[in-house]
PDB file of N, CA and C in Angstrom:
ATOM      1  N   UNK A   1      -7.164  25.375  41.732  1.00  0.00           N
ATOM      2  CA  UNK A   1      -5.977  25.228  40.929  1.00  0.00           C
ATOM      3  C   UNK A   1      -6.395  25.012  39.481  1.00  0.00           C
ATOM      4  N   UNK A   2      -5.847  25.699  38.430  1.00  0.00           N
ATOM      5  CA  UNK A   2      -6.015  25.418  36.765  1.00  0.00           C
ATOM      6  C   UNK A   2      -4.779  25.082  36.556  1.00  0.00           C
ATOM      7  N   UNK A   3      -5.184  24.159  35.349  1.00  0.00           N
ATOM      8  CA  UNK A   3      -4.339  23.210  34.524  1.00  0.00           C
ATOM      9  C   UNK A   3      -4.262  24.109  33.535  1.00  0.00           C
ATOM     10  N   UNK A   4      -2.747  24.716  32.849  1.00  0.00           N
ATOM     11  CA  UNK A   4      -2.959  25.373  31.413  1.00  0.00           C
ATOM     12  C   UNK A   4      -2.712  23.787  30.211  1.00  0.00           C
ATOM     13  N   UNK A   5      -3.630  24.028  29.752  1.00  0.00           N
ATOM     14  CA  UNK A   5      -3.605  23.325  28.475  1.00  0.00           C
ATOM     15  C   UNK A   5      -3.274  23.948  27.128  1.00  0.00           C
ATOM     16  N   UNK A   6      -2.034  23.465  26.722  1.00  0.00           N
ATOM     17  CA  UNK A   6      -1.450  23.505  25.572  1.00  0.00           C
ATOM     18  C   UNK A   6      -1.826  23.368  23.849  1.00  0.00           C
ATOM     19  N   UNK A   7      -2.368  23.949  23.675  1.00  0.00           N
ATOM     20  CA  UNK A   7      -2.030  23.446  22.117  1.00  0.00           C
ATOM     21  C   UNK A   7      -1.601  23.211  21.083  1.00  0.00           C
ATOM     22  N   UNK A   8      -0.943  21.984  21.554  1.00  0.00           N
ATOM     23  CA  UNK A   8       0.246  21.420  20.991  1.00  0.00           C
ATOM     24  C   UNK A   8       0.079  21.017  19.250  1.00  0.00           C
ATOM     25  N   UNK A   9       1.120  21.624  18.478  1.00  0.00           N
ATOM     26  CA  UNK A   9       0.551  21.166  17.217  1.00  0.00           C
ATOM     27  C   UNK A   9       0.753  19.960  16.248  1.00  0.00           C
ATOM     28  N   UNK A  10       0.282  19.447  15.458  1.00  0.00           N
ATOM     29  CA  UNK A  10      -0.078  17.693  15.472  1.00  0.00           C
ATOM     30  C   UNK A  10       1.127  17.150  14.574  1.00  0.00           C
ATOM     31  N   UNK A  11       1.862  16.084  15.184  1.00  0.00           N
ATOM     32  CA  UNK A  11       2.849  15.672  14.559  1.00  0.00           C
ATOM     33  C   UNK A  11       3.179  15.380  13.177  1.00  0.00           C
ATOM     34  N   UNK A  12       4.059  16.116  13.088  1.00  0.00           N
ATOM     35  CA  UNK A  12       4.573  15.669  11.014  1.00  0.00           C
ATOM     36  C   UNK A  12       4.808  14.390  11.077  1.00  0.00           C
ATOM     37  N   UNK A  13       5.073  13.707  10.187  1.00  0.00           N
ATOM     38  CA  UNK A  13       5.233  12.064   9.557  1.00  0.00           C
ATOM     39  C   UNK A  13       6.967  12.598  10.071  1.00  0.00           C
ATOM     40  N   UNK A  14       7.933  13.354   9.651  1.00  0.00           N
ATOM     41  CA  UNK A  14       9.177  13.239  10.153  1.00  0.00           C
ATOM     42  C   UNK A  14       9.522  13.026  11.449  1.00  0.00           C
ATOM     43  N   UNK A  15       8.908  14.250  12.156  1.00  0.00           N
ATOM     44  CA  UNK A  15       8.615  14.108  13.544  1.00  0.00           C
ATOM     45  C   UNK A  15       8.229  12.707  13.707  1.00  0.00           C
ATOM     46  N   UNK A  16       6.997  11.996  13.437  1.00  0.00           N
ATOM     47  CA  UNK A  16       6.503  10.753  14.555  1.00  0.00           C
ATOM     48  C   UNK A  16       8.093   9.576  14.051  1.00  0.00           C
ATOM     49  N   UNK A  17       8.260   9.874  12.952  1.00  0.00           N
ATOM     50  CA  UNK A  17       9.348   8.757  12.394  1.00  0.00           C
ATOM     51  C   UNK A  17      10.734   9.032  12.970  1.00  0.00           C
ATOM     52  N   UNK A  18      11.079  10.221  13.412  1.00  0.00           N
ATOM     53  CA  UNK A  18      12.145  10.326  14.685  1.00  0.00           C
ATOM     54  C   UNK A  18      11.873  10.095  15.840  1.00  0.00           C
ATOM     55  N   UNK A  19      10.841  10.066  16.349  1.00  0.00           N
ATOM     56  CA  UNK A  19       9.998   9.475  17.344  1.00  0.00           C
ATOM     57  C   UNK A  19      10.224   8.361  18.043  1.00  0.00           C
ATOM     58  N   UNK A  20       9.650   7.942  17.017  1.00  0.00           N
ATOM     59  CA  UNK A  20       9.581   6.059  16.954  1.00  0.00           C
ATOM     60  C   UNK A  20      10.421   5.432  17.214  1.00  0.00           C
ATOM     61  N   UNK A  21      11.765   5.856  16.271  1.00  0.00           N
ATOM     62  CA  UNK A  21      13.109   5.634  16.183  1.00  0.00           C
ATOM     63  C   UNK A  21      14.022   6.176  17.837  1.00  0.00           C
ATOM     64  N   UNK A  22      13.985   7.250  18.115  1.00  0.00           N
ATOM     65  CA  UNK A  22      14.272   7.285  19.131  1.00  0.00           C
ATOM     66  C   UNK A  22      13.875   6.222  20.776  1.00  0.00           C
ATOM     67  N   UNK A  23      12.315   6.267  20.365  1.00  0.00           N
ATOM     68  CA  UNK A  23      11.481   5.317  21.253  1.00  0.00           C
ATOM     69  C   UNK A  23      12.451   3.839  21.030  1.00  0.00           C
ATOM     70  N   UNK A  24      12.752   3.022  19.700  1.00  0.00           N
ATOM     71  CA  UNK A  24      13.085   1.890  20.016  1.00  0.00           C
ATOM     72  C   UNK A  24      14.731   2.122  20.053  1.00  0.00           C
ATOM     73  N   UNK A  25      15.319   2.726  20.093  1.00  0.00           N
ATOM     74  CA  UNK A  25      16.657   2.894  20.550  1.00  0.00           C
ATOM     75  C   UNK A  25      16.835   3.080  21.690  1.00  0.00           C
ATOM     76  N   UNK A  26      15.802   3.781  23.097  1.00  0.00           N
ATOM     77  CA  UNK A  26      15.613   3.588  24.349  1.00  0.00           C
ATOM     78  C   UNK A  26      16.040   4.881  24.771  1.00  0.00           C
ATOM     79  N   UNK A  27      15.995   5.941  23.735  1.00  0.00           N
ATOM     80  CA  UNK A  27      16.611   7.196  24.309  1.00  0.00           C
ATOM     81  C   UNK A  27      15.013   7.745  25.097  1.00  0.00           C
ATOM     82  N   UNK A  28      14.887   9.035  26.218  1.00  0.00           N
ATOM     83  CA  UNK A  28      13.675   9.475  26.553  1.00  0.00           C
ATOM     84  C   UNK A  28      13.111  10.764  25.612  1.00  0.00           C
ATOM     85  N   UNK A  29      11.933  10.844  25.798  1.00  0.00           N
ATOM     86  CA  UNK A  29      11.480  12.369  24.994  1.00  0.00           C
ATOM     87  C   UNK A  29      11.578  13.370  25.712  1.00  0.00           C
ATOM     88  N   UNK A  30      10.995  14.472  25.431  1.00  0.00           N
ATOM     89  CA  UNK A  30      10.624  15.825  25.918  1.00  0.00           C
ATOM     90  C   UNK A  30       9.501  15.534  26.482  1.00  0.00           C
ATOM     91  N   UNK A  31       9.247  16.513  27.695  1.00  0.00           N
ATOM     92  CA  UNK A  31       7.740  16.541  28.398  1.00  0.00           C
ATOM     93  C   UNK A  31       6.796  16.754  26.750  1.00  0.00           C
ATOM     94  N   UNK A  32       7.011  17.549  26.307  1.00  0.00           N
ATOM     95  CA  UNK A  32       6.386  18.394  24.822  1.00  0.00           C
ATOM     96  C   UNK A  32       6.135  17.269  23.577  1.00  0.00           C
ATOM     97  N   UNK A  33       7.168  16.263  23.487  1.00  0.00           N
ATOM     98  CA  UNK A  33       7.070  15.330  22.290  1.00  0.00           C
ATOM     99  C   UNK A  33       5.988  14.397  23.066  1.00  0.00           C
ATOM    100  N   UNK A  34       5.957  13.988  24.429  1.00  0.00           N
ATOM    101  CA  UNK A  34       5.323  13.096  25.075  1.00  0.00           C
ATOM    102  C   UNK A  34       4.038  13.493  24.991  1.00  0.00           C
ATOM    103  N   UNK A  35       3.438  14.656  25.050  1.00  0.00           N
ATOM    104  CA  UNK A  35       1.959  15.514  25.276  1.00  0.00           C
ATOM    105  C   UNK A  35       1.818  15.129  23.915  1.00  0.00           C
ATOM    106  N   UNK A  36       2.347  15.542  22.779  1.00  0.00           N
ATOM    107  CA  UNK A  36       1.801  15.671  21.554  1.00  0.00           C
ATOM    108  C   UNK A  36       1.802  13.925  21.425  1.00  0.00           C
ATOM    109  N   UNK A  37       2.672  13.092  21.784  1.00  0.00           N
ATOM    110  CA  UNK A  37       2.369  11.425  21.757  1.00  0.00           C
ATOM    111  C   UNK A  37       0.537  11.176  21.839  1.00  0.00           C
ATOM    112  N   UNK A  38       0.461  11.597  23.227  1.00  0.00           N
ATOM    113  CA  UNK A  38      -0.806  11.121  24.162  1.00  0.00           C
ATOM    114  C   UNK A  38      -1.545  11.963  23.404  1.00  0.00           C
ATOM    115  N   UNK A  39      -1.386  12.638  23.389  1.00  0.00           N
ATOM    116  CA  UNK A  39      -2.957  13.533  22.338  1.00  0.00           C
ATOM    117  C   UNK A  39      -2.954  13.112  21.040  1.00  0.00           C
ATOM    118  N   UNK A  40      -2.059  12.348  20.112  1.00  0.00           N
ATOM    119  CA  UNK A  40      -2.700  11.999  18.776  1.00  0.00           C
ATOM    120  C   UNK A  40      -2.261  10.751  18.002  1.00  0.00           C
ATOM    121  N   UNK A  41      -1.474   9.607  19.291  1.00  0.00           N
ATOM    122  CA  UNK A  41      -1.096   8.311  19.183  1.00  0.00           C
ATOM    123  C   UNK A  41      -1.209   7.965  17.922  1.00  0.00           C
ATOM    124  N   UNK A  42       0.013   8.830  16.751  1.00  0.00           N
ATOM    125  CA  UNK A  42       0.102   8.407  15.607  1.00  0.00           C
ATOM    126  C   UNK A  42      -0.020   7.452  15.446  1.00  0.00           C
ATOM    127  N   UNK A  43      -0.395   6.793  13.628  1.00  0.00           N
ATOM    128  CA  UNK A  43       0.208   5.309  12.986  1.00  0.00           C
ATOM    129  C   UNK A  43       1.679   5.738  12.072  1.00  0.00           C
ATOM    130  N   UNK A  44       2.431   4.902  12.201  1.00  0.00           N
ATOM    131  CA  UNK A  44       3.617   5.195  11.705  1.00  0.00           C
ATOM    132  C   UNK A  44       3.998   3.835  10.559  1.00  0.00           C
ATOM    133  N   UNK A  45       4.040   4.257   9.292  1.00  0.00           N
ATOM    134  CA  UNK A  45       3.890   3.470   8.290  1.00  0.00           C
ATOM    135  C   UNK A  45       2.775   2.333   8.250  1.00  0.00           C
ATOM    136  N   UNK A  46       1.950   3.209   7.999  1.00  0.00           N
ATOM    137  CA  UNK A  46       0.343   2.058   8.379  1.00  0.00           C
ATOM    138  C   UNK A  46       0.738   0.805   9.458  1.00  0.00           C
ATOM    139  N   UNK A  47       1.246   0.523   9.842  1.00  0.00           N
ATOM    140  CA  UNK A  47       1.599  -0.631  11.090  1.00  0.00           C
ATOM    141  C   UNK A  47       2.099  -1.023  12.376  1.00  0.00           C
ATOM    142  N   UNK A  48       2.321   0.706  12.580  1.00  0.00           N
ATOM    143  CA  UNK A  48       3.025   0.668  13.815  1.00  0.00           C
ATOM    144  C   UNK A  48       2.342   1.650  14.442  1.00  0.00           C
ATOM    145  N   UNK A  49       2.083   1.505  16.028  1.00  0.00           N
ATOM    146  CA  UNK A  49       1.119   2.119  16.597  1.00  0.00           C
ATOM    147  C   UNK A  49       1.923   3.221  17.427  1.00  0.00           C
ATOM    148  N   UNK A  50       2.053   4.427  18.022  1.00  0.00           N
ATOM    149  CA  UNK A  50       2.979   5.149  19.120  1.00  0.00           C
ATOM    150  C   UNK A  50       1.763   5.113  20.084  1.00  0.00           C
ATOM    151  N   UNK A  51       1.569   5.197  20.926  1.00  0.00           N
ATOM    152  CA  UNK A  51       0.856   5.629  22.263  1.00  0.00           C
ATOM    153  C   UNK A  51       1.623   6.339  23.514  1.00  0.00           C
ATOM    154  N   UNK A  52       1.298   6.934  24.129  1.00  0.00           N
ATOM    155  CA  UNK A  52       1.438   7.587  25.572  1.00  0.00           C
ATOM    156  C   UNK A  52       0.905   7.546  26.949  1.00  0.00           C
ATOM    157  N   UNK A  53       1.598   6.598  27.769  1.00  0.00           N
ATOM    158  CA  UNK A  53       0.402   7.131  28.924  1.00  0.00           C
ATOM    159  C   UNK A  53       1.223   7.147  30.401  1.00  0.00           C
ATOM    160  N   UNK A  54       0.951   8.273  31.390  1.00  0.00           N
ATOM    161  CA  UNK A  54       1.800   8.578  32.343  1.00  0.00           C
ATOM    162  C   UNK A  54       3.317   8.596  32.327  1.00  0.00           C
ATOM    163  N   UNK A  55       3.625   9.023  30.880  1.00  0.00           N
ATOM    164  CA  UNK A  55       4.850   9.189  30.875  1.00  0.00           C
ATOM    165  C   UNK A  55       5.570   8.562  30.337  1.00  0.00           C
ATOM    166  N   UNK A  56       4.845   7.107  30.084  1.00  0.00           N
ATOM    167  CA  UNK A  56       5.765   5.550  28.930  1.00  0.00           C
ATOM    168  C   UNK A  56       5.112   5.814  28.010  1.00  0.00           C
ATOM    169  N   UNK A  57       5.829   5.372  26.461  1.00  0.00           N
ATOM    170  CA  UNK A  57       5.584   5.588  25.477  1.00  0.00           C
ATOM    171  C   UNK A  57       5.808   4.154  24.945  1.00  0.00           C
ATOM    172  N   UNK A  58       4.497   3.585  24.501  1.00  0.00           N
ATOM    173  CA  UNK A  58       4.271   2.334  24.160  1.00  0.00           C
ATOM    174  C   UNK A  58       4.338   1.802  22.403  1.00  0.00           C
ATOM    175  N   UNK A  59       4.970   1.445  22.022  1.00  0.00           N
ATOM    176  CA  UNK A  59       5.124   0.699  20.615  1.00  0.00           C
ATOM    177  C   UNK A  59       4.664  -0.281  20.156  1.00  0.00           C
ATOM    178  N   UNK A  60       3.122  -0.800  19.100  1.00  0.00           N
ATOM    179  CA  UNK A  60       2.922  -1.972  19.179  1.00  0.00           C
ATOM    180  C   UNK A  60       3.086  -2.230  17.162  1.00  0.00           C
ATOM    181  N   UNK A  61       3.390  -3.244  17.050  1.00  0.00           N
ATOM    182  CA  UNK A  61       3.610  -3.035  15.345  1.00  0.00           C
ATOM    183  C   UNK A  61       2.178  -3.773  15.106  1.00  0.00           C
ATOM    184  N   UNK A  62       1.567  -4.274  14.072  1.00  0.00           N
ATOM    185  CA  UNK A  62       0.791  -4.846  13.798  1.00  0.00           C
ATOM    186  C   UNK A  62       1.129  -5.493  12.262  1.00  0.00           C
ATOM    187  N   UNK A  63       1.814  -6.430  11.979  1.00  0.00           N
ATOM    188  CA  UNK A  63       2.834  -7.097  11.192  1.00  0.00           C
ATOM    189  C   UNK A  63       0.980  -7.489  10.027  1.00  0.00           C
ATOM    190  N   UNK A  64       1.156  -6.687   8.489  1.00  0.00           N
ATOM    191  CA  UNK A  64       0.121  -6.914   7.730  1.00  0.00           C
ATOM    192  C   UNK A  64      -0.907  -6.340   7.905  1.00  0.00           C
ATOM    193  N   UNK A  65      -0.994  -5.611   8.710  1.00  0.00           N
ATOM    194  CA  UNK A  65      -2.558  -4.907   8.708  1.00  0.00           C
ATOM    195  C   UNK A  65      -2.334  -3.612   8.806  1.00  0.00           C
ATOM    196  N   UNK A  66      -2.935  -2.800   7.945  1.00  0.00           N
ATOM    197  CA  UNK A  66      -2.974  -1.222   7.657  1.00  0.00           C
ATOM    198  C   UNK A  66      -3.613  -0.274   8.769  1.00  0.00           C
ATOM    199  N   UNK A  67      -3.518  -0.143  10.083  1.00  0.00           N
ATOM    200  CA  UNK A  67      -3.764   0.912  10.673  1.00  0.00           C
ATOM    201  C   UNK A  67      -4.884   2.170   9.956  1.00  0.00           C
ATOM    202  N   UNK A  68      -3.929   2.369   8.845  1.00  0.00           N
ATOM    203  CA  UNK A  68      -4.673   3.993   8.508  1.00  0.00           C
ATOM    204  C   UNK A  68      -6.415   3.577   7.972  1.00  0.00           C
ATOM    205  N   UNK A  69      -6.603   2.018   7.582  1.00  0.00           N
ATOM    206  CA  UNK A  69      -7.676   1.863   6.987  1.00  0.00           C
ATOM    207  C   UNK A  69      -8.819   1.250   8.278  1.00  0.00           C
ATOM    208  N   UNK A  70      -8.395   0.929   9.302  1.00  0.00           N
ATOM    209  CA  UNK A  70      -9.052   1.160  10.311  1.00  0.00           C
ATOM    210  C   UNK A  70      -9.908   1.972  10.920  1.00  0.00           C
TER     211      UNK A  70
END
């Protein structure tokens, strides 16, 4: 059995920021927004983390500390 793998292309800053927003309003994604989640677990305004895994899409903020300089 093969897996087709996608290459999904890498989220705009609009995109992850409708994202996010959707994520904490509790609405679900697309199979497609979820793949592109897990493959490139944006930072969203240096402090907020998106992640993906089996399907939950995890939100962690990090209140003062810059992500992107990590």
């Amino acid at each position: 059995m093969f897996v087709s793998v996608v290459d999904y292309p890498t989220l705009t800053s609009p995109e992850i920021n409708a994202i996010a927003c959707r994520v904490q309003m509790g609405k679900p994604l697309t199979a497609d927004e979820l793949a592109r989640v897990t493959k490139q677990s944006p930072v969203v305004d240096g402090e907020l983390l998106i992640r993906a895994h089996r399907g939950t899409v995890f939100i962690k903020r990090y209140g003062g500390i810059d992500l992107a300089d990590i």
